[in-house]
C-alpha atoms as a PDB file:
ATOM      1  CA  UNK A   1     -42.456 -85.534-135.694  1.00  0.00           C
ATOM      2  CA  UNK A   2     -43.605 -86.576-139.439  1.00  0.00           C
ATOM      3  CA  UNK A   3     -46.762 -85.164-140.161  1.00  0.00           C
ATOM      4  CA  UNK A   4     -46.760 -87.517-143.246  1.00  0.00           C
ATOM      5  CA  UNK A   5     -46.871 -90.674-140.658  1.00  0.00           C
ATOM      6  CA  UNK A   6     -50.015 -89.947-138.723  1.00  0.00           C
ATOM      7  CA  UNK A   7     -51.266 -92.355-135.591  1.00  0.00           C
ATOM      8  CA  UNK A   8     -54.930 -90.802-135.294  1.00  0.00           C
ATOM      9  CA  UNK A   9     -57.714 -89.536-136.827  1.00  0.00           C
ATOM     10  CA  UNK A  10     -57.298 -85.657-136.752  1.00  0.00           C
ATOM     11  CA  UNK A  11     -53.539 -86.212-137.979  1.00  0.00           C
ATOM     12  CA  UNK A  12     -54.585 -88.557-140.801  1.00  0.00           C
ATOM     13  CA  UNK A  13     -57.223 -85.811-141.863  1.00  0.00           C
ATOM     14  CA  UNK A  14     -54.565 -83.423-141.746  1.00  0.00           C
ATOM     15  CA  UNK A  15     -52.444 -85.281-143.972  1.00  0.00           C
ATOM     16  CA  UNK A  16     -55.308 -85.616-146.580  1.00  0.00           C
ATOM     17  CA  UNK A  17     -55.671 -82.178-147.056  1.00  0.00           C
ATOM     18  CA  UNK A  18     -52.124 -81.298-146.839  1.00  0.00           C
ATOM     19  CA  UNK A  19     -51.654 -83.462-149.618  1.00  0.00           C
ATOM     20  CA  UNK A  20     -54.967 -82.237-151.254  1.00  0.00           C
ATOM     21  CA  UNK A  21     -53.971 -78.978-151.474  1.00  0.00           C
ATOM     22  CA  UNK A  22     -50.216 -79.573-152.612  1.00  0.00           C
ATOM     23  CA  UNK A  23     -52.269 -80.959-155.443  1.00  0.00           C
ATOM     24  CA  UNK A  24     -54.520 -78.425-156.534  1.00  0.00           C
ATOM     25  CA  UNK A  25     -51.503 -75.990-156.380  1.00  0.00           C
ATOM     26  CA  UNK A  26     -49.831 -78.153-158.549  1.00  0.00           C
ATOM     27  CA  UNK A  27     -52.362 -77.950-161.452  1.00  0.00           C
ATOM     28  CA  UNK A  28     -51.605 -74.503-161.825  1.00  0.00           C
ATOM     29  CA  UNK A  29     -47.946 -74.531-161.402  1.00  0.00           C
ATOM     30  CA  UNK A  30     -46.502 -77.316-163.327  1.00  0.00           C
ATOM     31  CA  UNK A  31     -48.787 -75.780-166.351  1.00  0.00           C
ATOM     32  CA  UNK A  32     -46.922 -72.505-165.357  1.00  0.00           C
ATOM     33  CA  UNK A  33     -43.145 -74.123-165.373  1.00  0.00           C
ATOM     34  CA  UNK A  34     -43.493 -75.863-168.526  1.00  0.00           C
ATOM     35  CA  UNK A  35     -45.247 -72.894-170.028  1.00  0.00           C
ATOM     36  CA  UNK A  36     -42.489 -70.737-169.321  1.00  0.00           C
ATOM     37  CA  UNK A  37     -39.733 -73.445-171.386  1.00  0.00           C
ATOM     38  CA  UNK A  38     -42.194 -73.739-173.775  1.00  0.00           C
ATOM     39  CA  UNK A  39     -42.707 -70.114-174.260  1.00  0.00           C
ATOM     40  CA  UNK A  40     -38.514 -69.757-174.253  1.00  0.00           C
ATOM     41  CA  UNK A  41     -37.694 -72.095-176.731  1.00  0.00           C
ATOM     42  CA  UNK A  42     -40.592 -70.669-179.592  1.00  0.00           C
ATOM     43  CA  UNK A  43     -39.684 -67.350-179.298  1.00  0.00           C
ATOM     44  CA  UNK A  44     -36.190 -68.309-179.304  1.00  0.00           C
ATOM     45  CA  UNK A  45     -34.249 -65.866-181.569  1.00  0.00           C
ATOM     46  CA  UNK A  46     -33.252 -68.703-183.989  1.00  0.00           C
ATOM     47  CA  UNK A  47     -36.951 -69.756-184.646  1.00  0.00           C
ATOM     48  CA  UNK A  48     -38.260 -68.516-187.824  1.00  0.00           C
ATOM     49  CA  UNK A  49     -41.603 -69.692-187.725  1.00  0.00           C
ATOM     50  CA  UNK A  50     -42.186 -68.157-184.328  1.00  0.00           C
ATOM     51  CA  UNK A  51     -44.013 -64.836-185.315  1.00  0.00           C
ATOM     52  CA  UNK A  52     -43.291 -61.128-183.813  1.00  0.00           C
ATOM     53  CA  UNK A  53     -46.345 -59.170-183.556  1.00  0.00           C
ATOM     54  CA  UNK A  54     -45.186 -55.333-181.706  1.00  0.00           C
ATOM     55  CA  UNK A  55     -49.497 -54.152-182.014  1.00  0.00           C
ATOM     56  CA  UNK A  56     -50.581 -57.071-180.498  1.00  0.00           C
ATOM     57  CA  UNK A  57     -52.640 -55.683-177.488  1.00  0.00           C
ATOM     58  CA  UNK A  58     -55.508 -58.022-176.112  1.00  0.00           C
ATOM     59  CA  UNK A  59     -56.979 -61.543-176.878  1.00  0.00           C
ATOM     60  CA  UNK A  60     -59.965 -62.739-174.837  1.00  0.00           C
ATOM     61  CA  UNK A  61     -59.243 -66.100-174.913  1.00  0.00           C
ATOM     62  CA  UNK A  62     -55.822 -65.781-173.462  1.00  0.00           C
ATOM     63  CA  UNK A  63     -57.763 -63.675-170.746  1.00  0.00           C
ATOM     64  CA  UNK A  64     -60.002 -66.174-170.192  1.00  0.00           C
ATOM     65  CA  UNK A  65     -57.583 -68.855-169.111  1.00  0.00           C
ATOM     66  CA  UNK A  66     -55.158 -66.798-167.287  1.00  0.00           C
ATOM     67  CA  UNK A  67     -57.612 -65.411-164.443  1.00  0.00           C
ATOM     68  CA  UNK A  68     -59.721 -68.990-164.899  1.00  0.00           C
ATOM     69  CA  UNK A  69     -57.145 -71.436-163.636  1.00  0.00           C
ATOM     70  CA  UNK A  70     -56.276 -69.741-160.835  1.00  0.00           C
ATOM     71  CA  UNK A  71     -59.427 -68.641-159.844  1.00  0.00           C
ATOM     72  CA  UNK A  72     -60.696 -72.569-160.083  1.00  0.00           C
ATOM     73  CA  UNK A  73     -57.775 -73.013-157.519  1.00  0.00           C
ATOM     74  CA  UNK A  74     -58.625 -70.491-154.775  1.00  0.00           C
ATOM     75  CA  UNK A  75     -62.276 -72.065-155.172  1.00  0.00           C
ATOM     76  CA  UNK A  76     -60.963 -75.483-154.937  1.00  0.00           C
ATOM     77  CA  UNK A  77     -58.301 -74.620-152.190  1.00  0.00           C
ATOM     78  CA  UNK A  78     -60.921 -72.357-150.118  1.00  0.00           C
ATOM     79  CA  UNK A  79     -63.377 -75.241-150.611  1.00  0.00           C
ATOM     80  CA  UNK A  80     -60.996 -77.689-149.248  1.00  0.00           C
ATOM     81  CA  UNK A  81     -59.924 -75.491-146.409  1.00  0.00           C
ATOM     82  CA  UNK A  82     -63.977 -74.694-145.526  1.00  0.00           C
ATOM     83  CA  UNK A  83     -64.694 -78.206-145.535  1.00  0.00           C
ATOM     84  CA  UNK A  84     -61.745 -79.127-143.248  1.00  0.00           C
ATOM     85  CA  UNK A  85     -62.454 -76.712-140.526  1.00  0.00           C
ATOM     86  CA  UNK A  86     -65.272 -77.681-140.081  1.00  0.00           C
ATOM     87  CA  UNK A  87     -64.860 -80.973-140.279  1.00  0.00           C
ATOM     88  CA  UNK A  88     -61.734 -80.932-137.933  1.00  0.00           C
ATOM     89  CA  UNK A  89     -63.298 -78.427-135.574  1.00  0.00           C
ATOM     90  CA  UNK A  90     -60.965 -78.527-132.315  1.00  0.00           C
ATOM     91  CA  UNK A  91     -63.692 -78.678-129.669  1.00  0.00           C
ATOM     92  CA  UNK A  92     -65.536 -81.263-131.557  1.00  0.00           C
ATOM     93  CA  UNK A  93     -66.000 -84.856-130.075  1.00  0.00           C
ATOM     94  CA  UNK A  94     -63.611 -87.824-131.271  1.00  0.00           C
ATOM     95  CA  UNK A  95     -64.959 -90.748-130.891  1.00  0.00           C
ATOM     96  CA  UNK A  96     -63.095 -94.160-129.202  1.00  0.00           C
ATOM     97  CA  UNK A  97     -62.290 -96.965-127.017  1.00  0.00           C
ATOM     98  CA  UNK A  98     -62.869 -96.688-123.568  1.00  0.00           C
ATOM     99  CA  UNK A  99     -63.711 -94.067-121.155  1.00  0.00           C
ATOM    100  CA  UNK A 100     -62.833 -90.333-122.581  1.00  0.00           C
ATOM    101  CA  UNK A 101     -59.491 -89.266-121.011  1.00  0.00           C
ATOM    102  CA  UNK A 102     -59.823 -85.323-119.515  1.00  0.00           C
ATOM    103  CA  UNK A 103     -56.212 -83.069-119.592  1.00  0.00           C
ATOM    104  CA  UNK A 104     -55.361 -80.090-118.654  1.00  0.00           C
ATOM    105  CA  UNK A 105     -52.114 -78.365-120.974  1.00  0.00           C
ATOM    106  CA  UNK A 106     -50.761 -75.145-119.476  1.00  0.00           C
ATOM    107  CA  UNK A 107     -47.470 -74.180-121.671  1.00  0.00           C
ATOM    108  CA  UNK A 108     -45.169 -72.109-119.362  1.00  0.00           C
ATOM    109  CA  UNK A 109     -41.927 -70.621-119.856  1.00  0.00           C
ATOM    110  CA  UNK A 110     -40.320 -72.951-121.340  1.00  0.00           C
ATOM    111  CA  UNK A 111     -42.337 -75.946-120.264  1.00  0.00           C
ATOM    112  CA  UNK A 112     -45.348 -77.842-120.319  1.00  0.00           C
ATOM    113  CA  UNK A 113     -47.278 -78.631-117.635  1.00  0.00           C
ATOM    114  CA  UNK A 114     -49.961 -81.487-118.079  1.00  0.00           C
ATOM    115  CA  UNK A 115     -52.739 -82.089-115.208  1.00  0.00           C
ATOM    116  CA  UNK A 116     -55.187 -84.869-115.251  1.00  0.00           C
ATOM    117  CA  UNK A 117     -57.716 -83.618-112.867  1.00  0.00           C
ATOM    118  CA  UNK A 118     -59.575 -87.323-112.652  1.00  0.00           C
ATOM    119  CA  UNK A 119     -56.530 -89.124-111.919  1.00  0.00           C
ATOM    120  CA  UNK A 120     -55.261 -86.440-109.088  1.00  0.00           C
ATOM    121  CA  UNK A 121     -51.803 -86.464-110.936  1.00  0.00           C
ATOM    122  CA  UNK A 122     -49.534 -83.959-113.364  1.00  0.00           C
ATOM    123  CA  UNK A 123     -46.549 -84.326-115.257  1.00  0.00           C
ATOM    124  CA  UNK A 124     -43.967 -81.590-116.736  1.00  0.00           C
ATOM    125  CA  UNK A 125     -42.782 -82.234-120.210  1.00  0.00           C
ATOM    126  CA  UNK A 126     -44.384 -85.629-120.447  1.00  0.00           C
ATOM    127  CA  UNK A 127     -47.681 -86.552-121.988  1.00  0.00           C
ATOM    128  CA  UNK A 128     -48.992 -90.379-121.489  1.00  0.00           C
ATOM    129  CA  UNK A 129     -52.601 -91.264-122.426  1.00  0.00           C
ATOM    130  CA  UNK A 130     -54.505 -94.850-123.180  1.00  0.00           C
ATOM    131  CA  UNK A 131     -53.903 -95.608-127.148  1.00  0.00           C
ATOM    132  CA  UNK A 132     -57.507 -95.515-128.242  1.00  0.00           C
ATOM    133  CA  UNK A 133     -59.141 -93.594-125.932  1.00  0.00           C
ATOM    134  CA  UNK A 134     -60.867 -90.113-126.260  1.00  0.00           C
ATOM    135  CA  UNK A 135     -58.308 -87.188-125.381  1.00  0.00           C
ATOM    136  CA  UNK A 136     -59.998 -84.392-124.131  1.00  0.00           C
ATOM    137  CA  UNK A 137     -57.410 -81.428-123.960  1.00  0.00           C
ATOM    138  CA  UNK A 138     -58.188 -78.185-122.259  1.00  0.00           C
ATOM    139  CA  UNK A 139     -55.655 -75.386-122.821  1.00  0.00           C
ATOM    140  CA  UNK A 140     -54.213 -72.061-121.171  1.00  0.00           C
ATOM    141  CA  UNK A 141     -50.721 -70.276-120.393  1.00  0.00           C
ATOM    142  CA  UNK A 142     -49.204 -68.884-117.832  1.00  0.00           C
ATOM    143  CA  UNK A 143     -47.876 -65.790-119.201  1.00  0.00           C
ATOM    144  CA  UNK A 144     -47.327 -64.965-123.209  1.00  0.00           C
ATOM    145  CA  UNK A 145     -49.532 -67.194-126.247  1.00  0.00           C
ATOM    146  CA  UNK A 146     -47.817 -70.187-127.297  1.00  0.00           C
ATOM    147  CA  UNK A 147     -49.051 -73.251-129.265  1.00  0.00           C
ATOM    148  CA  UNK A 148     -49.391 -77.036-128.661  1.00  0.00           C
ATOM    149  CA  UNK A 149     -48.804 -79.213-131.258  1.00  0.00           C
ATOM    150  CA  UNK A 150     -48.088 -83.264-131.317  1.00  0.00           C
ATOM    151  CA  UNK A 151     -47.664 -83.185-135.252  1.00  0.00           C
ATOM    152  CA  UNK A 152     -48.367 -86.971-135.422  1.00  0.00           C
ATOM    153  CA  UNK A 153     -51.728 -86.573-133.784  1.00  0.00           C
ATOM    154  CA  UNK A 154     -52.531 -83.378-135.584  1.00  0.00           C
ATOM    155  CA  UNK A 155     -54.474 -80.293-135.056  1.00  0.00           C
ATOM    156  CA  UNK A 156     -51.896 -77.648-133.700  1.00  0.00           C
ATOM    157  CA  UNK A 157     -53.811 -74.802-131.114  1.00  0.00           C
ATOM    158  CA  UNK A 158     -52.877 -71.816-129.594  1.00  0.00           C
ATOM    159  CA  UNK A 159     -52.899 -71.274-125.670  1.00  0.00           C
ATOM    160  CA  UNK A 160     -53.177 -67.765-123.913  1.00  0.00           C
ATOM    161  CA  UNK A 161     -53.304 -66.162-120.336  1.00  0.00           C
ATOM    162  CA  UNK A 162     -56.969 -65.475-119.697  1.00  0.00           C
ATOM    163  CA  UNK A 163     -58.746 -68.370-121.717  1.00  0.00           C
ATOM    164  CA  UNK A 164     -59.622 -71.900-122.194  1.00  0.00           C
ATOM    165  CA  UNK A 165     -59.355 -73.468-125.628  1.00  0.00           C
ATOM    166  CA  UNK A 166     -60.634 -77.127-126.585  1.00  0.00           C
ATOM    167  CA  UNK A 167     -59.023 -79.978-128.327  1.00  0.00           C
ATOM    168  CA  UNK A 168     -59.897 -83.458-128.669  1.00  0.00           C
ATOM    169  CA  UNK A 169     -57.222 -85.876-129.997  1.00  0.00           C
ATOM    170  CA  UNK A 170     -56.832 -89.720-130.619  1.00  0.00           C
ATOM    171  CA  UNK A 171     -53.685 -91.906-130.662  1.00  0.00           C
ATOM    172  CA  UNK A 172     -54.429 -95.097-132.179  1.00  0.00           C
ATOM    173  CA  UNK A 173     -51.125 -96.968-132.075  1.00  0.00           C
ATOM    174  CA  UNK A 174     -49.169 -97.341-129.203  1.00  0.00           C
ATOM    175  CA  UNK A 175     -45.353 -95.639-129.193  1.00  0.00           C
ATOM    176  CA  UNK A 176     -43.364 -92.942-128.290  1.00  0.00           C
ATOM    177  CA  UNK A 177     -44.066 -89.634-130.376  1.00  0.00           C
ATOM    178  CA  UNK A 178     -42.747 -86.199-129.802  1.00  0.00           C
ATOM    179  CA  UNK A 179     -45.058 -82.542-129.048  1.00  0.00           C
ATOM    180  CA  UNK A 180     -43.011 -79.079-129.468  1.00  0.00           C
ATOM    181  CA  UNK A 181     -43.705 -75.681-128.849  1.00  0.00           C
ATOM    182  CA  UNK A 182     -45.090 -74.167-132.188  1.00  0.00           C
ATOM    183  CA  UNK A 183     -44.543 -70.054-131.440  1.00  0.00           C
ATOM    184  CA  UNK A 184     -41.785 -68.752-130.253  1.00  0.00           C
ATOM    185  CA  UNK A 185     -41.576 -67.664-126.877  1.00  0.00           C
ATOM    186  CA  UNK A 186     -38.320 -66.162-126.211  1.00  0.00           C
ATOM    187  CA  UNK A 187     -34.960 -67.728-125.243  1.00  0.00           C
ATOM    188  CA  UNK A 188     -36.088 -70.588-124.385  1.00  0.00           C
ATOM    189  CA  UNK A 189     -38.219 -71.551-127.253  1.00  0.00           C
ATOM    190  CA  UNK A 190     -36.051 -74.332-128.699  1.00  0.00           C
ATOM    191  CA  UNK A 191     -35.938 -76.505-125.896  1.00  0.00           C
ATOM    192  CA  UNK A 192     -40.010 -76.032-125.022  1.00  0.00           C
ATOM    193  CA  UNK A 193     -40.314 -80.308-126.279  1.00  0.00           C
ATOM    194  CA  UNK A 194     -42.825 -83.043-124.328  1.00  0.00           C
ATOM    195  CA  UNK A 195     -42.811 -86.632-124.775  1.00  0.00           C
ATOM    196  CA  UNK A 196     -45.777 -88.653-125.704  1.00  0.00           C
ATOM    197  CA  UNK A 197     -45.804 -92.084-124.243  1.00  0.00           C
ATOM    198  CA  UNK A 198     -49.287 -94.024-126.076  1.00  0.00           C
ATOM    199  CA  UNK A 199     -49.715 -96.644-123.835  1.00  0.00           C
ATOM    200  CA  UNK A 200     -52.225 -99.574-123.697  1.00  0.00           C
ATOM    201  CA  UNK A 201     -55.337 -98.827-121.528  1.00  0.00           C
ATOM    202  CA  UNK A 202     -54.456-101.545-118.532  1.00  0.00           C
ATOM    203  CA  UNK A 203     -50.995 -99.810-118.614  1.00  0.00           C
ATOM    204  CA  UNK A 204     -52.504 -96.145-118.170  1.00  0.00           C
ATOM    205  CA  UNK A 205     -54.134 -97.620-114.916  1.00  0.00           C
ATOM    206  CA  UNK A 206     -50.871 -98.759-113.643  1.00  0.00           C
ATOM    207  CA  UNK A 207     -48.736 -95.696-114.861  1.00  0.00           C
ATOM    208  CA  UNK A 208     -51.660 -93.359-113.038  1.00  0.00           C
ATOM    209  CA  UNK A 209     -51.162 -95.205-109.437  1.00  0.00           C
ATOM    210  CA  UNK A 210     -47.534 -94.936-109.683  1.00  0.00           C
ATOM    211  CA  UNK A 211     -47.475 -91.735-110.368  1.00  0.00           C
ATOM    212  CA  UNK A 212     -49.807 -90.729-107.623  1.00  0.00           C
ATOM    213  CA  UNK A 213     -47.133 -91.847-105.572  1.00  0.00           C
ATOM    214  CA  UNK A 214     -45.104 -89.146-105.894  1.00  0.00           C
ATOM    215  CA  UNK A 215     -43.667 -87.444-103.216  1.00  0.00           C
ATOM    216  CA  UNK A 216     -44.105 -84.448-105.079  1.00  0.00           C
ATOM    217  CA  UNK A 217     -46.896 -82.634-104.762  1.00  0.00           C
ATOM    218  CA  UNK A 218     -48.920 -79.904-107.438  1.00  0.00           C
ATOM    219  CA  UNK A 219     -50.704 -76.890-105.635  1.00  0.00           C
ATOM    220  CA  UNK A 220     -50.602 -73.015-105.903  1.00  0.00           C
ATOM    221  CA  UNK A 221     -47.531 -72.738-104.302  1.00  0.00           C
ATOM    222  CA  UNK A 222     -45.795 -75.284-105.832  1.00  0.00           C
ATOM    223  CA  UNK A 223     -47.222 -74.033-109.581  1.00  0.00           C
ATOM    224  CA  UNK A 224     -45.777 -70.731-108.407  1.00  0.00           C
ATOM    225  CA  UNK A 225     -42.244 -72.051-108.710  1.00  0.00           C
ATOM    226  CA  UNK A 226     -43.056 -74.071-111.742  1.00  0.00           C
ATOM    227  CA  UNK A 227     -44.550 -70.959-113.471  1.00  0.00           C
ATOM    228  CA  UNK A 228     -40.460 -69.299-113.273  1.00  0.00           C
ATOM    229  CA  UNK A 229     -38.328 -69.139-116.233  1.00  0.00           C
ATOM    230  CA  UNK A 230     -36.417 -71.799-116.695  1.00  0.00           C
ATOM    231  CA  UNK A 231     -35.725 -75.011-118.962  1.00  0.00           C
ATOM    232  CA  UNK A 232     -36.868 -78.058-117.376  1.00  0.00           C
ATOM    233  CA  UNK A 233     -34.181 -81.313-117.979  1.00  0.00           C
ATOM    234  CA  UNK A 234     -36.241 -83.674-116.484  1.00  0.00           C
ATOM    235  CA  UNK A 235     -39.652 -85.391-116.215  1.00  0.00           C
ATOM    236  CA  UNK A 236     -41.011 -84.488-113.111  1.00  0.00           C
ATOM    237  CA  UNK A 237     -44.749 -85.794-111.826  1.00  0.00           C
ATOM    238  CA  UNK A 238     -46.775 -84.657-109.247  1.00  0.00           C
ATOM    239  CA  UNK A 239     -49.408 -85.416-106.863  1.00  0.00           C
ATOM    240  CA  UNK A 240     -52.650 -83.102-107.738  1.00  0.00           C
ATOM    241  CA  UNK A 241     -53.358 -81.517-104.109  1.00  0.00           C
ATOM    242  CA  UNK A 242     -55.848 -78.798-105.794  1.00  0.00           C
ATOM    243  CA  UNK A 243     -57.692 -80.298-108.585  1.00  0.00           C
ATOM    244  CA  UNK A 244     -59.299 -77.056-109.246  1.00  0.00           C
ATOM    245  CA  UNK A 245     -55.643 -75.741-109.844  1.00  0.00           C
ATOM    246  CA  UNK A 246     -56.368 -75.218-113.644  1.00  0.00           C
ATOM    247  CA  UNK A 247     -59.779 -73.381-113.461  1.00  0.00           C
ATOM    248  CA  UNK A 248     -57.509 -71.131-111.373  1.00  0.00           C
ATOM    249  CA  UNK A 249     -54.480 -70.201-113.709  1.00  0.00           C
ATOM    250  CA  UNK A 250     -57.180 -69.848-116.234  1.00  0.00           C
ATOM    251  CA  UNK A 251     -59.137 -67.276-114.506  1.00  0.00           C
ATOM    252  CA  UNK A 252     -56.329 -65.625-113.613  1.00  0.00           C
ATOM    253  CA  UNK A 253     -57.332 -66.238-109.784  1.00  0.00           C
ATOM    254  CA  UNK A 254     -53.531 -67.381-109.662  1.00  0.00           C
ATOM    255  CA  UNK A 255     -51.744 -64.412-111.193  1.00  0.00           C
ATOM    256  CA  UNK A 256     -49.461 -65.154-114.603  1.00  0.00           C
ATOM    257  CA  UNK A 257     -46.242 -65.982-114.507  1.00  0.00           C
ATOM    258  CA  UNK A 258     -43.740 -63.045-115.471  1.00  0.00           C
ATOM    259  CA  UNK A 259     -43.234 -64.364-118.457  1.00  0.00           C
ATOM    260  CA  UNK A 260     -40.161 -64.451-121.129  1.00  0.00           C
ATOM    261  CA  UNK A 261     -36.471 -62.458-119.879  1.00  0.00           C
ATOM    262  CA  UNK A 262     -33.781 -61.918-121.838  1.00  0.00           C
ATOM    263  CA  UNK A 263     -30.895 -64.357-119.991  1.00  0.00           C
ATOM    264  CA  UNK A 264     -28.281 -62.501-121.626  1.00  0.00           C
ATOM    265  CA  UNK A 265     -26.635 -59.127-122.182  1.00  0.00           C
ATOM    266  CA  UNK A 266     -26.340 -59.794-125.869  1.00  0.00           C
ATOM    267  CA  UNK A 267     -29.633 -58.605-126.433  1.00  0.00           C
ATOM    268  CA  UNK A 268     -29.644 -55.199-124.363  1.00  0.00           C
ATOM    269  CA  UNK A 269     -29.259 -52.343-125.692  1.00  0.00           C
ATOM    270  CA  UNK A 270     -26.233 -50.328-124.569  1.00  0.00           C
ATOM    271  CA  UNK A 271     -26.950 -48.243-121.836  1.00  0.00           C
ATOM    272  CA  UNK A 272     -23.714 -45.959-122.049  1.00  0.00           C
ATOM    273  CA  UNK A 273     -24.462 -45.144-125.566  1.00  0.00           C
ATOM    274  CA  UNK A 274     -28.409 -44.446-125.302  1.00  0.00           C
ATOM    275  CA  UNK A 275     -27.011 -42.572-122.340  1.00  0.00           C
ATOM    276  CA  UNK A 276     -24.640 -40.531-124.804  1.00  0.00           C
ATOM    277  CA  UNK A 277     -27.395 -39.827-127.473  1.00  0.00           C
END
C-alpha cells in the first residue's frame, strides 16, 4: 500500500502533489528551524555584539516578511490543491486500453462487496480488473459511510446509504496490490482489506467465465445475509442472478443493513451502576 509507488494515472497525480505540497511547506519551515538556532546562538548571553533593545516595538520590514511567506504558501498550497481537484475530479473519464470496465463497490460491515453488472458476476473482498483498461467504479453502503481506497491507484472516496458516488481508476501494470477501509466503522474496521488482482485483458475474459461458474449465487436474499456483521476470511464469488441488485441497495429499495454492534461487553456501560445512580 505505498502511495509513493503508484501503478496508474490518478495515483501518480496524487503522488505529484503530495510531494508538491511537502515542498512548498518546506520553504517556510526549514527557514523557520534554522531561524530559530540562528536566533539562539546571537542572542546568546555570551555574545557581546548581539544588541538588547527593551523599547523596541514595531519594524515594518520584519512585518512584511513574517505574514508574506506564509501567505505565498497558502496561495501556492490552495493553488495546488484547486488545480488538483479539478484536475483529478472522481467522476471524470480516464482514458485506456480496451473496452471501459463497469463495477459496482458496496462496503458492508466489515466487507466489500464488488458486482460487475456486465459480466453477471461479484466477488467479496476481491477486486480483479484488465491492467489498462478504463475502471468505472460506482459506490454505496449498506449501512454507516465508509471509504474506498486502493492507495496505489489513488483517489480515496467516501460511500454512504442512500447515494451513488463516481470513480474512475486505471491500473497500468499488472500485480497484486492491496485496497483497505479508510474510516472507521466499528469493531471490525481493521480487518475491512480487498485484494486487487491486475490482470492482463485475455486473462480477465477467462477469470470472468470461471467465475460465473459459481455455484453461488448473488440476489436479494442472498445480499441479505451478506449485508450481517461479520468478518469475511475468505474470497467468495458469486453468480449475479439480479443485475439490477445495486440500483436497489442504492435506492434503498433493499433496506440497509443494521449496521456496526458492539461484539463485546467491554464497551457497555454498566447497567447495575447506571441503575444505582
Amino acid at each position: 500500500m505505498n502511495i509513493l509507488d503508484p501503478q496508474g494515472p490518478i495515483g501518480a497525480a496524487d503522488k505529484t502533489i503530495l510531494i508538491d505540497s511537502i515542498a512548498i511547506m518546506l520553504v517556510i519551515v526549514l527557514p523557520t528551524i534554522a531561524a530559530i538556532f540562528a536566533f539562539a546562538f546571537w542572542f546568546r548571553q555570551s555574545n557581546p555584539r548581539a544588541v538588547y533593545r527593551p523599547d523596541w516595538a514595531h519594524s515594518g520590514r520584519i512585518e512584511l516578511v513574517v505574514w508574506s511567506i506564509p501567505t505565498l504558501t497558502v496561495i501556492l498550497l490552495g493553488g495546488v490543491a484547486w488545480i488538483g481537484a479539478h484536475q483529478l475530479d472522481p467522476a471524470a473519464p480516464v482514458a485506456g486500453t480496451g473496452s471501459p470496465v463497469r463495477i459496482q463497490v458496496v462496503s458492508l460491515d466489515w466487507k466489500w462487496l464488488f458486482i460487475y453488472p456486465d459480466q453477471r458476476v461479484a466477488t467479496v473482498n476481491t477486486l480483479t480488473v484488465p491492467v489498462g483498461a478504463p475502471l468505472q467504479f460506482e459506490l454505496t453502503s449498506s449501512s454507516v459511510m465508509n471509504v474506498f481506497f486502493v492507495p496505489q491507484l489513488g483517489s480515496m472516496i467516501y460511500t454512504m446509504n442512500g447515494m451513488v458516488t463516481r470513480l474512475n481508476l486505471r491500473a497500468d501494470q499488472e500485480g497484486d496490490y492491496q485496497g483497505l477501509s479508510a474510516h472507521f466503522s466499528g469493531d471490525g474496521f481493521p480487518d475491512m482489506l480487498f485484494d486487487v488482482h491486475v490482470i492482463p485483458t485475455l486473462g480477465f475474459a477467462d477469470w470472468v467465465t470461471n467465475t460465473a461458474r459459481s455455484d453461488k449465487i448473488l440476489n436479494a436474499d442472498s445480499y441479505n445475509k451478506l449485508a450481517q456483521q461479520s468478518i469475511e476470511t475468505t474470497k467468495t464469488s458469486y453468480r449475479l442472478a439480479d443485475p439490477e441488485l445495486f440500483g436497489k441497495i442504492g435506492s434503498q429499495k433493499i433496506p440497509p443493513g443494521p449496521g456496526p454492534q458492539l461484539t463485546t461487553d467491554l464497551a457497555k456501560p454498566d447497567s447495575g451502576v447506571s441503575n444505582a445512580r
